[in-house]
Protein backbone atom coordinates (compact mmCIF):
# COMPACT_ATOMS: atom_id res chain seq x y z
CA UNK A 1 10.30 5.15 31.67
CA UNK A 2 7.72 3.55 29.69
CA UNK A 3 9.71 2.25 27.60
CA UNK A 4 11.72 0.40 30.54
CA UNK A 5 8.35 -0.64 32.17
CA UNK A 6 6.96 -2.37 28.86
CA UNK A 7 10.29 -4.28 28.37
CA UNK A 8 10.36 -5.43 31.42
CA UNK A 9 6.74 -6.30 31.24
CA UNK A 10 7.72 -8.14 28.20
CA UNK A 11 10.95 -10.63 29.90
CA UNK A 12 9.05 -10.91 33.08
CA UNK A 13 5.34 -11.97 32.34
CA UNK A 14 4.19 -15.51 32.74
CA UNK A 15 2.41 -17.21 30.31
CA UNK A 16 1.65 -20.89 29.58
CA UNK A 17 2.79 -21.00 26.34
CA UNK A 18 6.41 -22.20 25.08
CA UNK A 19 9.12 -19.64 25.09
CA UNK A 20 9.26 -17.42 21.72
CA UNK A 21 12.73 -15.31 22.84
CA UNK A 22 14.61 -13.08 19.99
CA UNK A 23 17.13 -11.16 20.33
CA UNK A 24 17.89 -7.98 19.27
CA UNK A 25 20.63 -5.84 18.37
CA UNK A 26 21.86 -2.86 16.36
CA UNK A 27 24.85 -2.96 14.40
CA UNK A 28 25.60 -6.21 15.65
CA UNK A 29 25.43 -4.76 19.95
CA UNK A 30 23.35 -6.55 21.66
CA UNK A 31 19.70 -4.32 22.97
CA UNK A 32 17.96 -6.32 24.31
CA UNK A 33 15.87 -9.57 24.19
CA UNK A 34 11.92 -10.39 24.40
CA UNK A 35 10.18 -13.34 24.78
CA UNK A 36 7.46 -12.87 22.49
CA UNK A 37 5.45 -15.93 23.96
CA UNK A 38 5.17 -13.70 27.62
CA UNK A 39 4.05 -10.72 26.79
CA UNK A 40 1.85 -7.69 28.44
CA UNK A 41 -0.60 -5.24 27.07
CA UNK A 42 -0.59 -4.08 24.78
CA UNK A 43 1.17 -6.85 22.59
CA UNK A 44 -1.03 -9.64 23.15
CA UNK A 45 -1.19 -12.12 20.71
CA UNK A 46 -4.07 -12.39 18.04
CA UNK A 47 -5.39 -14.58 15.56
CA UNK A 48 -3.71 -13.59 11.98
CA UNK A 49 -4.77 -15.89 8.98
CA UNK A 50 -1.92 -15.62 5.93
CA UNK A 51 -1.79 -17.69 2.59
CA UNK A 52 1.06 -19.44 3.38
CA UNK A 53 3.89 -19.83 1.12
CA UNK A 54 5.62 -22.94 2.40
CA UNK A 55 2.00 -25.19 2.25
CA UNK A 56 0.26 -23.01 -0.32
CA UNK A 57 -3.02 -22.52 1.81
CA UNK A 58 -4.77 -20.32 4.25
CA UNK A 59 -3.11 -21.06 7.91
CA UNK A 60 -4.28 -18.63 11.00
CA UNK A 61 -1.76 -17.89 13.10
CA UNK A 62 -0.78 -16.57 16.86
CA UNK A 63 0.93 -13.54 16.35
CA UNK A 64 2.33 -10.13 17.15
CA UNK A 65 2.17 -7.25 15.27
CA UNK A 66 5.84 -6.80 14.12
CA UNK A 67 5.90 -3.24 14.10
CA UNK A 68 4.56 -3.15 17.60
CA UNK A 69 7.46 -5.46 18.52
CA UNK A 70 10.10 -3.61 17.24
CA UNK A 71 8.89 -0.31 18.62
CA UNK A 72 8.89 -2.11 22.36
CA UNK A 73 12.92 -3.16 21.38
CA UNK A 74 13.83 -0.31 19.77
CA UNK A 75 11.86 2.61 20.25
CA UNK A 76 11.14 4.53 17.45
CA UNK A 77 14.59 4.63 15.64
CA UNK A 78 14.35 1.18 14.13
CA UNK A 79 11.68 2.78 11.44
CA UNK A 80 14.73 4.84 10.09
CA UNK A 81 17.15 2.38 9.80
CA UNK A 82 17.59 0.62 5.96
CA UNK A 83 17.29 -3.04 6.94
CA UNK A 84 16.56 -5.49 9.24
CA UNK A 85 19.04 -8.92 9.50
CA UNK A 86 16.88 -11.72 10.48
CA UNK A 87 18.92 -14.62 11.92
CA UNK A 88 17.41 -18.22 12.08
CA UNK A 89 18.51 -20.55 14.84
CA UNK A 90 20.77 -22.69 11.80
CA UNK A 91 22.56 -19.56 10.99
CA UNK A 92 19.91 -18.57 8.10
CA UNK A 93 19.88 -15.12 7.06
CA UNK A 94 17.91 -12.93 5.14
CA UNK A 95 17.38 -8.85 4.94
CA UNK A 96 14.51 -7.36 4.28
CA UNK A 97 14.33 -3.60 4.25
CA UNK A 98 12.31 -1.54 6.56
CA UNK A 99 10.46 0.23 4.14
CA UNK A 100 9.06 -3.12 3.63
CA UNK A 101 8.18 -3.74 7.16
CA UNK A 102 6.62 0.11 7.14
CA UNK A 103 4.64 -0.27 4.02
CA UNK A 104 3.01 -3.77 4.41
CA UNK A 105 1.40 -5.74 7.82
CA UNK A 106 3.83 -8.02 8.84
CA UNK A 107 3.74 -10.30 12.20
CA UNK A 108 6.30 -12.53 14.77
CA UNK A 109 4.17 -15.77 14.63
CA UNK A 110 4.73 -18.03 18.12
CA UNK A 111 1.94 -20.03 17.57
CA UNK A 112 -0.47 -22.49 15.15
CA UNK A 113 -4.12 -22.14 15.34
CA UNK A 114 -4.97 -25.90 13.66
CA UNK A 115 -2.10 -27.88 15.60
CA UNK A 116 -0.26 -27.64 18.77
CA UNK A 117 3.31 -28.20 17.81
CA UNK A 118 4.46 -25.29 15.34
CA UNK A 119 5.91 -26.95 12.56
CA UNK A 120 5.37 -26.21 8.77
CA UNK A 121 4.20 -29.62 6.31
CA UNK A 122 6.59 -27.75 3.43
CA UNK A 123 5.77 -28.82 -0.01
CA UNK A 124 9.42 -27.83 -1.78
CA UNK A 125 12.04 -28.45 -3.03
CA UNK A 126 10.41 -31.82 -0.79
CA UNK A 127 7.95 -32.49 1.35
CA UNK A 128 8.95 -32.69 4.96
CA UNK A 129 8.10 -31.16 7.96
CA UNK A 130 10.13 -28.81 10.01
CA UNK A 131 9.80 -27.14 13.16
CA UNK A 132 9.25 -22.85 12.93
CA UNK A 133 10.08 -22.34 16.71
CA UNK A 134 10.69 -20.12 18.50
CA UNK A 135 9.38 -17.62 16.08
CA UNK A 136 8.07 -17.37 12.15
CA UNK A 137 8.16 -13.89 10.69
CA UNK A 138 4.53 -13.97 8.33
CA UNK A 139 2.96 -11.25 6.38
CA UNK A 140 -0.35 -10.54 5.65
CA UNK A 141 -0.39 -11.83 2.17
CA UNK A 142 -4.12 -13.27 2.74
CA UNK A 143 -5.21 -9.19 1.98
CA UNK A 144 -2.08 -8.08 0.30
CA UNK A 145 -1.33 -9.21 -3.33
CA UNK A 146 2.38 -7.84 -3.68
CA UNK A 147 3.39 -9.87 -0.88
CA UNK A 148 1.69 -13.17 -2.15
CA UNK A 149 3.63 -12.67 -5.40
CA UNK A 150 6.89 -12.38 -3.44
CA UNK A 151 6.39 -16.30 -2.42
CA UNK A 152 8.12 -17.30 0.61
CA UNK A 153 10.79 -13.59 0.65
CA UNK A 154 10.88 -12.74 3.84
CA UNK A 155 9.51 -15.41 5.71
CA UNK A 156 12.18 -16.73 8.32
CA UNK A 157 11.24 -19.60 10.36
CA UNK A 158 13.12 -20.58 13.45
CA UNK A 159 13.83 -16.78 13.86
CA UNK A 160 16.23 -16.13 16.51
CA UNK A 161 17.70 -12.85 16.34
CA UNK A 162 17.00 -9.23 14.71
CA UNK A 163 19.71 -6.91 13.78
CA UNK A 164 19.33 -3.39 12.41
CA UNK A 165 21.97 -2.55 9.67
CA UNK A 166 22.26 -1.46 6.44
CA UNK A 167 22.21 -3.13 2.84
CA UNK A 168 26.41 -2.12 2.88
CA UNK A 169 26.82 -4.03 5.74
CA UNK A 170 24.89 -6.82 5.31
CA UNK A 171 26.40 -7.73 1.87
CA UNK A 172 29.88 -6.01 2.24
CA UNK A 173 31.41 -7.70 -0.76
CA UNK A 174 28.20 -6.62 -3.09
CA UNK A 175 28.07 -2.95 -2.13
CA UNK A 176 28.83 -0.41 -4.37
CA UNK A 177 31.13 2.58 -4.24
CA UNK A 178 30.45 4.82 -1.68
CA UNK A 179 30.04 7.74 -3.63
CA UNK A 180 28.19 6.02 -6.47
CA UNK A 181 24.66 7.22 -7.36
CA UNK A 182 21.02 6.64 -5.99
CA UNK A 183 20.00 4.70 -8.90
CA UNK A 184 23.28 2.58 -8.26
CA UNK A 185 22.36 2.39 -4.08
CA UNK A 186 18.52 1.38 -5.71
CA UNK A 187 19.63 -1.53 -7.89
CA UNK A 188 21.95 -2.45 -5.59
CA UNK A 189 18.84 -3.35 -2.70
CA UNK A 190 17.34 -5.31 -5.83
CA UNK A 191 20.05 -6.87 -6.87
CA UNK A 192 20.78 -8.78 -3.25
CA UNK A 193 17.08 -9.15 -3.44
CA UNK A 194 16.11 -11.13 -6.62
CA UNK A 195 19.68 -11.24 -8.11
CA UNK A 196 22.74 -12.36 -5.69
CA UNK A 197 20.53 -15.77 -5.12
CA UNK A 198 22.15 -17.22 -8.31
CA UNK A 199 24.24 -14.19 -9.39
CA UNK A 200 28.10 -13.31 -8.15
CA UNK A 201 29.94 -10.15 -7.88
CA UNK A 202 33.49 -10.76 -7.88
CA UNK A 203 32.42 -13.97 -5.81
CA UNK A 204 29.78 -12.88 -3.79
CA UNK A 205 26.42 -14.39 -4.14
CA UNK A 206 25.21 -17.52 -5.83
CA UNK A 207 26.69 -19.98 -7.82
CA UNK A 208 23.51 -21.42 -10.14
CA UNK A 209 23.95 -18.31 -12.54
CA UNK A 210 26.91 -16.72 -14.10
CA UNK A 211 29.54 -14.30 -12.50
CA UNK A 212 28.79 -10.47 -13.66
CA UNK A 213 31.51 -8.64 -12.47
CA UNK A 214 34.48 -10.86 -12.96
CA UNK A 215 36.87 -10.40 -15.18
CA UNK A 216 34.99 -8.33 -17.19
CA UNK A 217 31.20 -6.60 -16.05
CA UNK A 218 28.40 -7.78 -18.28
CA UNK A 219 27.72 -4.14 -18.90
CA UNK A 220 30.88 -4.03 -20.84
CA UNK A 221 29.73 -6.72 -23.29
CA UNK A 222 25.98 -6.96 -23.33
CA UNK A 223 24.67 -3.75 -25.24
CA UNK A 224 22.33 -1.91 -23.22
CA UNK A 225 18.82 -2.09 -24.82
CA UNK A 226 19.59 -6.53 -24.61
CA UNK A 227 20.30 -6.38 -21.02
CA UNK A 228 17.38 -4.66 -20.42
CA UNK A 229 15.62 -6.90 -22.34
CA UNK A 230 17.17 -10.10 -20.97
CA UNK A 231 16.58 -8.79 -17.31
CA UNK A 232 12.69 -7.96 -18.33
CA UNK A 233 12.36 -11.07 -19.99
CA UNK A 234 14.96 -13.62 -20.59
CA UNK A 235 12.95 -16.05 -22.83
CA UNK A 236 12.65 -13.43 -25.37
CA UNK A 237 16.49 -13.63 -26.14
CA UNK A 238 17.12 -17.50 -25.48
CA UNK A 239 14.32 -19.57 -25.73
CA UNK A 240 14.31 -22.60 -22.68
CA UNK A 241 16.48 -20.26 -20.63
CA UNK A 242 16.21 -21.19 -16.81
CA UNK A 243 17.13 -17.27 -15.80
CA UNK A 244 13.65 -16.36 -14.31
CA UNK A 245 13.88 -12.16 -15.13
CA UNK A 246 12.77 -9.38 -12.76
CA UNK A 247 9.53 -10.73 -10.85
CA UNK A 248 6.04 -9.43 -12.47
CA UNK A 249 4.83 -7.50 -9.14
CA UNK A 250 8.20 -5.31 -8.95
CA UNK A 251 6.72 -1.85 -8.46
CA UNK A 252 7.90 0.56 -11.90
CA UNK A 253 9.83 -2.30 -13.07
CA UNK A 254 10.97 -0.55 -15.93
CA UNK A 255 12.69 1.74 -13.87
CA UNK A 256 13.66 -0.87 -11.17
CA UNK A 257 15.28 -2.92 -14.11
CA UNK A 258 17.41 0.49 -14.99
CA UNK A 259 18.56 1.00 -11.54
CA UNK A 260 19.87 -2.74 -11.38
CA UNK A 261 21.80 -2.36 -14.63
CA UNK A 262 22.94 1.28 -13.13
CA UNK A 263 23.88 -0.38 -10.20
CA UNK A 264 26.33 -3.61 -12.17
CA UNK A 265 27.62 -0.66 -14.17
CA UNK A 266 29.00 1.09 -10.70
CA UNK A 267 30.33 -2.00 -10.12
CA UNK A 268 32.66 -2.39 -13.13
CA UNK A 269 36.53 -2.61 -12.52
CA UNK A 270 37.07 0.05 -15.47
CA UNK A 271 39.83 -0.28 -17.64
């Protein structure tokens, strides 16, 4: 009942400012929708300063606790779910895992403190400006140094829609075998994190790096101790190389480097 009565709170009150409405949705059903711009106690906006990825500065923010937001669409069941699709009004989409949202502040941003229109002044791969409505997913990377180092991950502008689902789903063509190991399931969420950008699996993924998995799986012609090695650091191997390695501020990157290679081995076509 509460639950009903803060949702309805939430599509009903009136506020001055400019619609912020996402929708939301589990396995691709629809579960509701909130505009985040009209809301009722207790998710009223607040003030949330952030270093900014996109303009490399401090910018403050109007913003709602994310967590709190997903509670009011989902109830409690969202925080045991394995990812969250986040849909941008262009068709944009990223997945961040919940464990991220559960173990770092993160916030739905309607609103600029410094200007009136909510645009970002982006400084790459150009400078332009572009507009963030109706909603900017920020994290608290002001306080939190893991999430500065992860740049702009994670930060959808222009959000439109939220989707609970699972790593599998999201990247059907990139999942591994079913019954394949938790190592393999681990370096699998890393991969589609800081690999499938430029990396393919049997055609899935980027294009600016080499396909792994096709016709042969790089696991079946790198020797093991130089993949590891490449994938720690790549300039070690071939000087000038533009392959960037695993990220600094992975958490037991040693181990996080294993479970990627784990994961491209349980994605070999065998003999």
């Amino acid at each position: 009942m509460k639950h009903a009565l803060l949702v309805w709170l939430l599509l009903t009150a009136c506020s001055p400012r400019p619609s912020a409405v996402v929708a939301f949705a589990a396995d691709g059903a629809a579960v509701t929708q909130l505009d985040l711009a009209a809301t009722a106690a207790p998710l009223q906006p607040q003030t949330v300063t952030v270093f900014e990825p996109y303009e490399q500065r401090d910018v403050a923010f109007h913003a709602l606790p994310a967590t709190a937001v997903l509670d009011a669409a989902y109830g409690a069941r969202w925080r045991k779910a394995e990812a969250l699709g986040l849909v941008a009004l262009d068709g944009y989409t990223t997945t961040v895992p919940v464990s991220r949202l559960l173990s770092h502040s993160a916030y739905f941003a309607i609103s600029r403190e410094d200007r009136a229109d909510f645009v970002l002044d982006k400084k790459v791969p150009k400078p332009e400006t572009v507009a963030i409505a109706p909603v900017y997913l920020i994290w608290d990377s002001a306080k939190d140094p893991v999430i500065r180092a992860e740049g702009d991950y994670g930060w959808p502008y222009q959000l439109a829609s939220v989707n609970l689902t699972t790593f599998a789903q999201a990247f059907p063509g990139l999942a591994p075998p079913a019954l394949g190991t938790a190592e393999a399931a681990e370096g699998f969420e890393l991969f589609t994190r800081y690999c499938a950008t430029c990396h393919s699996i049997d055609g899935h993924g980027g294009k600016v790096g080499p396909e792994l998995n096709a016709p042969h799986n790089v696991t079946e012609y790198w020797q093991p101790q130089w993949l590891h090695q490449w994938i720690d650091n790549p300039q070690s191997i071939r000087k000038g190389t533009a392959m960037p390695g695993l990220p600094a501020h992975v958490p037991e990157r040693q181990k996080a480097i294993a479970a990627v290679i784990a994961y491209l081995k349980a994605m070999t076509h065998g003999p």
